[in-house]
Protein backbone atom coordinates (compact mmCIF):
# COMPACT_ATOMS: atom_id res chain seq x y z
CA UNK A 1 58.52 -56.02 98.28
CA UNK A 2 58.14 -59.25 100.75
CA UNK A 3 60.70 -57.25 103.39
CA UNK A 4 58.74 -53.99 102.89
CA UNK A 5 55.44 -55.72 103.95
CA UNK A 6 57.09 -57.56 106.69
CA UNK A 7 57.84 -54.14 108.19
CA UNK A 8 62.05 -54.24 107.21
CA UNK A 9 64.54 -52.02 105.98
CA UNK A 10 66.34 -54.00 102.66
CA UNK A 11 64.23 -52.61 100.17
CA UNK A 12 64.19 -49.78 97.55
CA UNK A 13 61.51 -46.90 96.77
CA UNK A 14 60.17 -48.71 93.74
CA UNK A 15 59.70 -51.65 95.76
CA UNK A 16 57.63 -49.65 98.54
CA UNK A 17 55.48 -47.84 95.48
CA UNK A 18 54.68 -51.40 94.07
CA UNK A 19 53.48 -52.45 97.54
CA UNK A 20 51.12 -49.24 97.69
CA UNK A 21 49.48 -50.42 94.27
CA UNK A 22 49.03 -53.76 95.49
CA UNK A 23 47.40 -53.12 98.94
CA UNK A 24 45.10 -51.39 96.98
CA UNK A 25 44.27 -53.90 94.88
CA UNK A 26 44.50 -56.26 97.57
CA UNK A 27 44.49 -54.14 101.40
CA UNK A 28 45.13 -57.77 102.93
CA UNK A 29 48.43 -58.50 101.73
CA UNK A 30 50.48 -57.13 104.57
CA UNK A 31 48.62 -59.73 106.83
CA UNK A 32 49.04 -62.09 104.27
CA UNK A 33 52.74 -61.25 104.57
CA UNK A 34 52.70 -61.74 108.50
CA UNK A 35 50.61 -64.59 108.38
CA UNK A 36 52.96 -66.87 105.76
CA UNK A 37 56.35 -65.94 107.44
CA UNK A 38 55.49 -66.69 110.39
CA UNK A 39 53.68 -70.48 109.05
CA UNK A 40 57.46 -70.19 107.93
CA UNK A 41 58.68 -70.06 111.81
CA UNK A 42 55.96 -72.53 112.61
CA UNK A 43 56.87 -74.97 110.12
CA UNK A 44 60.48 -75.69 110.79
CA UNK A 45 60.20 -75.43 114.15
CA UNK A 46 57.81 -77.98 114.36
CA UNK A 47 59.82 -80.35 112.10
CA UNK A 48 63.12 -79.44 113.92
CA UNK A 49 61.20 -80.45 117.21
CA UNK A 50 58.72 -83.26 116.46
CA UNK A 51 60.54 -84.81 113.78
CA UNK A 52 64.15 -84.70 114.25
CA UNK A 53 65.32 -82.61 111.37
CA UNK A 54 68.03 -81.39 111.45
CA UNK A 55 68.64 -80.38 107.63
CA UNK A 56 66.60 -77.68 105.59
CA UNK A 57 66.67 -76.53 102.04
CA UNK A 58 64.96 -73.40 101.58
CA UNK A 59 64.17 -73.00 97.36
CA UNK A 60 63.59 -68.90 96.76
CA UNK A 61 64.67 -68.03 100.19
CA UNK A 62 64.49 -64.20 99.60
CA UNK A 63 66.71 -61.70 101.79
CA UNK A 64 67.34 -62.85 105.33
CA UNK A 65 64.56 -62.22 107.46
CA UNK A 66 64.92 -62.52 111.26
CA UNK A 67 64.05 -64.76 112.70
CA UNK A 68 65.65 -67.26 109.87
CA UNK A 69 65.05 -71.01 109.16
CA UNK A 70 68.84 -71.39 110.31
CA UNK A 71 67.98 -69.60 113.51
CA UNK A 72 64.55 -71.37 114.02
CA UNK A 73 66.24 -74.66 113.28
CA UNK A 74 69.07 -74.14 115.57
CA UNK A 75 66.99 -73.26 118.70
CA UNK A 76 65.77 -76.63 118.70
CA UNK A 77 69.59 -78.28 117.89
CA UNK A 78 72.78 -75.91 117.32
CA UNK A 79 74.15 -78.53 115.33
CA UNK A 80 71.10 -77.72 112.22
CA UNK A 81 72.36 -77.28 109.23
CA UNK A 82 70.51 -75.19 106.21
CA UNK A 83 71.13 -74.17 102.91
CA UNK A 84 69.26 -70.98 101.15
CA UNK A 85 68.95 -70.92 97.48
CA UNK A 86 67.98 -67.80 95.49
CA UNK A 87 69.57 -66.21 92.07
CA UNK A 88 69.12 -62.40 92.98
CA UNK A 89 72.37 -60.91 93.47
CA UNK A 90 71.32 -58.85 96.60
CA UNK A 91 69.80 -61.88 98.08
CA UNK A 92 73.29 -63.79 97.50
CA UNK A 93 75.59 -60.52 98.07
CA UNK A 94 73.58 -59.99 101.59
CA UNK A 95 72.65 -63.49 102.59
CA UNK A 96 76.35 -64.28 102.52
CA UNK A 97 77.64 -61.63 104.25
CA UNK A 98 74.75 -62.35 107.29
CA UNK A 99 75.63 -66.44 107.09
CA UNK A 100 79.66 -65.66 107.44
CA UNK A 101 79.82 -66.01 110.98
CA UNK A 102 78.52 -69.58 110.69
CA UNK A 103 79.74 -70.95 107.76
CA UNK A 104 80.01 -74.82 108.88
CA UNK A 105 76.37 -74.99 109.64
CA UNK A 106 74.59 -72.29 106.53
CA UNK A 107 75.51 -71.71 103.20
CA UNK A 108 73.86 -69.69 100.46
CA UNK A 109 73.55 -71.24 96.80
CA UNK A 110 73.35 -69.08 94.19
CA UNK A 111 70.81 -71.08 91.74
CA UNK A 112 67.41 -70.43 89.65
CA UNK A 113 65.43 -72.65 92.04
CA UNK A 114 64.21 -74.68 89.21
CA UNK A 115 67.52 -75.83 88.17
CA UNK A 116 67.43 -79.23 90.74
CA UNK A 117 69.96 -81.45 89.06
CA UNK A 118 72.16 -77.87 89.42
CA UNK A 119 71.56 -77.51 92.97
CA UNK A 120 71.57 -81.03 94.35
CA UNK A 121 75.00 -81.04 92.45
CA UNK A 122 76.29 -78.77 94.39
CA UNK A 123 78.82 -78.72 96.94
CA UNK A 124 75.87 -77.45 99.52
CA UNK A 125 73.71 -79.49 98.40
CA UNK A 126 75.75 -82.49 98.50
CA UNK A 127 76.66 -82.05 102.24
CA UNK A 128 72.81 -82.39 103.29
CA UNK A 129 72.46 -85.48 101.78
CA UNK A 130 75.67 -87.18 102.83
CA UNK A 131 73.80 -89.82 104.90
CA UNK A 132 70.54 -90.56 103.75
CA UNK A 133 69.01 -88.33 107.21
CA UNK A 134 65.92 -86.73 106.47
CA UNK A 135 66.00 -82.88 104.28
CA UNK A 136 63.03 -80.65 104.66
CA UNK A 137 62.38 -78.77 101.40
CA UNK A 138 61.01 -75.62 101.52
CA UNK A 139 58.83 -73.57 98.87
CA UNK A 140 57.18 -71.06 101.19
CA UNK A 141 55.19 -68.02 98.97
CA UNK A 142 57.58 -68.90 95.83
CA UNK A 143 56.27 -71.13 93.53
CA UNK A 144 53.50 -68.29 92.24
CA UNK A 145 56.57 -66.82 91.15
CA UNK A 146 57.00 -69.94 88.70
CA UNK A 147 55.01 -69.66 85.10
CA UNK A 148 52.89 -72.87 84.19
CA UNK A 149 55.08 -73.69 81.05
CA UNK A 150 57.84 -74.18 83.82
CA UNK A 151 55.86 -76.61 85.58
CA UNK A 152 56.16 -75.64 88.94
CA UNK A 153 54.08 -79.29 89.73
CA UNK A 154 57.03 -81.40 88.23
CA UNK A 155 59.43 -79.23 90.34
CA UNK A 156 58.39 -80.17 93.47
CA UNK A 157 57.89 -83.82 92.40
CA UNK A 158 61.66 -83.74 91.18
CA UNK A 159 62.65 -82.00 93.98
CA UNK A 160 60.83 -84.95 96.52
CA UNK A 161 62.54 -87.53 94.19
CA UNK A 162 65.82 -86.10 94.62
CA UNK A 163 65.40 -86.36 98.67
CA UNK A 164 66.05 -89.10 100.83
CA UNK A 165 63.34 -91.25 102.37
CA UNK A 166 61.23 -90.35 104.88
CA UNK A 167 62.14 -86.23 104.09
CA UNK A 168 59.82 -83.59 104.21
CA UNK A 169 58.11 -80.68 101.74
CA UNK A 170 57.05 -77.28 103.28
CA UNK A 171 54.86 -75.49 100.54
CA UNK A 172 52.36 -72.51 100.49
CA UNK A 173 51.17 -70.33 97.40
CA UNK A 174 49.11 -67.11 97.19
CA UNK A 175 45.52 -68.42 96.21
CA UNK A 176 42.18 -66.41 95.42
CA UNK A 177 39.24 -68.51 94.00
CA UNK A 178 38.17 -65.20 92.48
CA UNK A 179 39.47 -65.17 88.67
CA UNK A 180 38.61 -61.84 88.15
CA UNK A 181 41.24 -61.02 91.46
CA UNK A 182 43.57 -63.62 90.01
CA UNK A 183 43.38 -62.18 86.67
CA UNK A 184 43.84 -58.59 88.13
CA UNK A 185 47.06 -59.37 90.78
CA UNK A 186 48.58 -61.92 88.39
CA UNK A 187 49.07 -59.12 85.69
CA UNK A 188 50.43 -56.52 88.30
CA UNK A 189 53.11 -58.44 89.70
CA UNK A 190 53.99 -59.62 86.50
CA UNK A 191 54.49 -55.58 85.22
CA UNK A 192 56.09 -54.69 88.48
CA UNK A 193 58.55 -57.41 88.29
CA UNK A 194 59.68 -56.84 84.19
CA UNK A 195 57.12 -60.69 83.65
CA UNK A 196 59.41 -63.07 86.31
CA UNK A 197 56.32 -64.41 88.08
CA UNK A 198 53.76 -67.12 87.14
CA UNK A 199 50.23 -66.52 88.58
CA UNK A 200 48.29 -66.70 91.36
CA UNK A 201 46.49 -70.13 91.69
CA UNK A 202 43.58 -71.58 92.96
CA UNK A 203 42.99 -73.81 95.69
CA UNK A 204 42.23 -76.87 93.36
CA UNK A 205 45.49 -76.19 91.57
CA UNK A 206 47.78 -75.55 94.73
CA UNK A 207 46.33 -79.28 96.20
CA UNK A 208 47.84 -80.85 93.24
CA UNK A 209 50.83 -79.85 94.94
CA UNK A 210 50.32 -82.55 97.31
CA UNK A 211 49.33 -84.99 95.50
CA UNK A 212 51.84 -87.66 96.17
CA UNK A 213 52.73 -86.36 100.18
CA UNK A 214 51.62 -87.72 103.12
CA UNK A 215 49.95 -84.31 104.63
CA UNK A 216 50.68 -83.87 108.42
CA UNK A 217 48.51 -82.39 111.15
CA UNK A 218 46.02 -81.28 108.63
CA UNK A 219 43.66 -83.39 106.45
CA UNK A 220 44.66 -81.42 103.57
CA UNK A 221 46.60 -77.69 102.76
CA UNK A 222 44.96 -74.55 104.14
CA UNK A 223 45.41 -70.82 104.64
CA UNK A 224 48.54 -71.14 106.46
CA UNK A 225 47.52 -69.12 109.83
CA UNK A 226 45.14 -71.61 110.46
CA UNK A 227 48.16 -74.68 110.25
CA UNK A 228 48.86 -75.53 114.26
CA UNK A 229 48.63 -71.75 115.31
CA UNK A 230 50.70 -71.28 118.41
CA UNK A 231 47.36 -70.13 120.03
CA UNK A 232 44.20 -68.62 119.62
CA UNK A 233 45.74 -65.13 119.53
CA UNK A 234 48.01 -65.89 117.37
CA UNK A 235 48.04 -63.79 113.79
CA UNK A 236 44.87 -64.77 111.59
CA UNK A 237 43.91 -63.56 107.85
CA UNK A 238 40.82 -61.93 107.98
CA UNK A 239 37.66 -63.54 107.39
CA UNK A 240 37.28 -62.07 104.08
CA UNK A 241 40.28 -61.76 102.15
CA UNK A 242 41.38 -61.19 99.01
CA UNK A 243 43.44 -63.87 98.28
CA UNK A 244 45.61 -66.07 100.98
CA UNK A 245 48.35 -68.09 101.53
CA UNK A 246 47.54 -71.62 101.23
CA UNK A 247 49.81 -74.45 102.41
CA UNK A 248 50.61 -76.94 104.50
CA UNK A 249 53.73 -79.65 105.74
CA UNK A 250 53.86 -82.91 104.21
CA UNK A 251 55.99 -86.91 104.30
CA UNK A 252 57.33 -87.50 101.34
CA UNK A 253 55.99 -91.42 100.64
């Protein structure tokens, strides 16, 4: 569904009918789409340029979408090295096949991306934290997809306890401070994708994210087009919409 609104070609008919239902439920959510991948872009570029790293791990990564934090990363340094995690079988089948040509540098990791002690035993894993440089984790537009009674809050705190020192958390989650909305999208995506999703949050609960991160260039998360926009042209959700992505880049302490 997240390639179809991005305008790509890896996707199936049901996944194209499930995107008409939910633009009209929600006719913002292709901009929403636009507007969080390319935060995405922003994101690591920024870390890759204006804090040295040089190491990504990108929880939920979804099917390969150009241009790729491996790709982003590597403009700045060819020497980058990032590893995707997802536990669809297309994702893994396809991601693979796409990464082969630079297998020293990528690697995909086929893990539920709330198994941590799994994937930071891993082989992967294990090569990004060799020596103690700085990791960015990323959870960009994924952890809605995590129920409450998985606590997607502890995840990202075991996840930043897992990381070395001075590393780094990229997060953003769809957010409406409408219940009614919530209520309403919450119970599609969960039909449309046989109940593997959580909910869509609300602001309040998405800052708890945060809580123990040192937030950068922001005084707080926000709807992601509005974190360091590469100009005043640059892609913006509209002023009213239905629900938003809401994120931002963060130190871990």
């Amino acid at each position: 569904m997240y390639d179809h609104l991005l305008g790509g070609t890896d996707n199936y008919v049901v996944d194209r009918e499930a995107c008409d239902e939910l633009l009209r439920l929600a006719p913002s959510t292709r901009e929403l789409a636009l507007v969080n991948r390319a935060f995405l872009v922003r994101a690591v570029r920024y870390l890759a340029r204006q804090h040295g790293v040089r190491r990504f791990l990108d929880h939920g990564s979804g099917l390969p979408t150009r241009p790729n934090v491996h790709q982003v990363a590597q403009e700045v340094d060819e020497t980058s090295e990032v590893v995707y995690v997802d536990n669809d079988p297309d994702v893994l089948s396809y991601g693979r096949m796409m990464l082969a040509e630079d297998p020293e540098t990528t690697a995909v990791l086929g893990a539920d991306m709330r198994e941590t002690d799994a994937i930071f035993q891993s082989e992967e894993v294990r090569r990004l934290l060799r020596d103690d440089q700085p990791v960015a984790a990323l959870f960009v537009s994924v952890l809605h997809c995590i129920p409450d009674d998985d606590d997607p809050w502890e995840l990202v705190n075991r996840v930043a306890r897992q990381l070395p020192r001075g590393s780094y958390m990229v997060i953003s989650q769809l957010v409406s401070d409408n219940p009614e909305l919530r209520r309403q999208i919450t119970q599609f995506m969960q039909q449309a994708v046989g109940g593997r999703w959580g909910r869509v949050r609300s602001t309040e609960e998405t800052e708890r994210y945060f809580e123990h991160l040192e937030v950068l260039e922001t005084s707080g998360p926000v709807e992601v087009s509005c974190w360091l926009p590469d100009s005043d042209l640059a892609p913006r959700q509209t002023s009213n919409p239905e629900w938003i992505e809401f994120g931002a880049v963060a130190r871990i302490r």
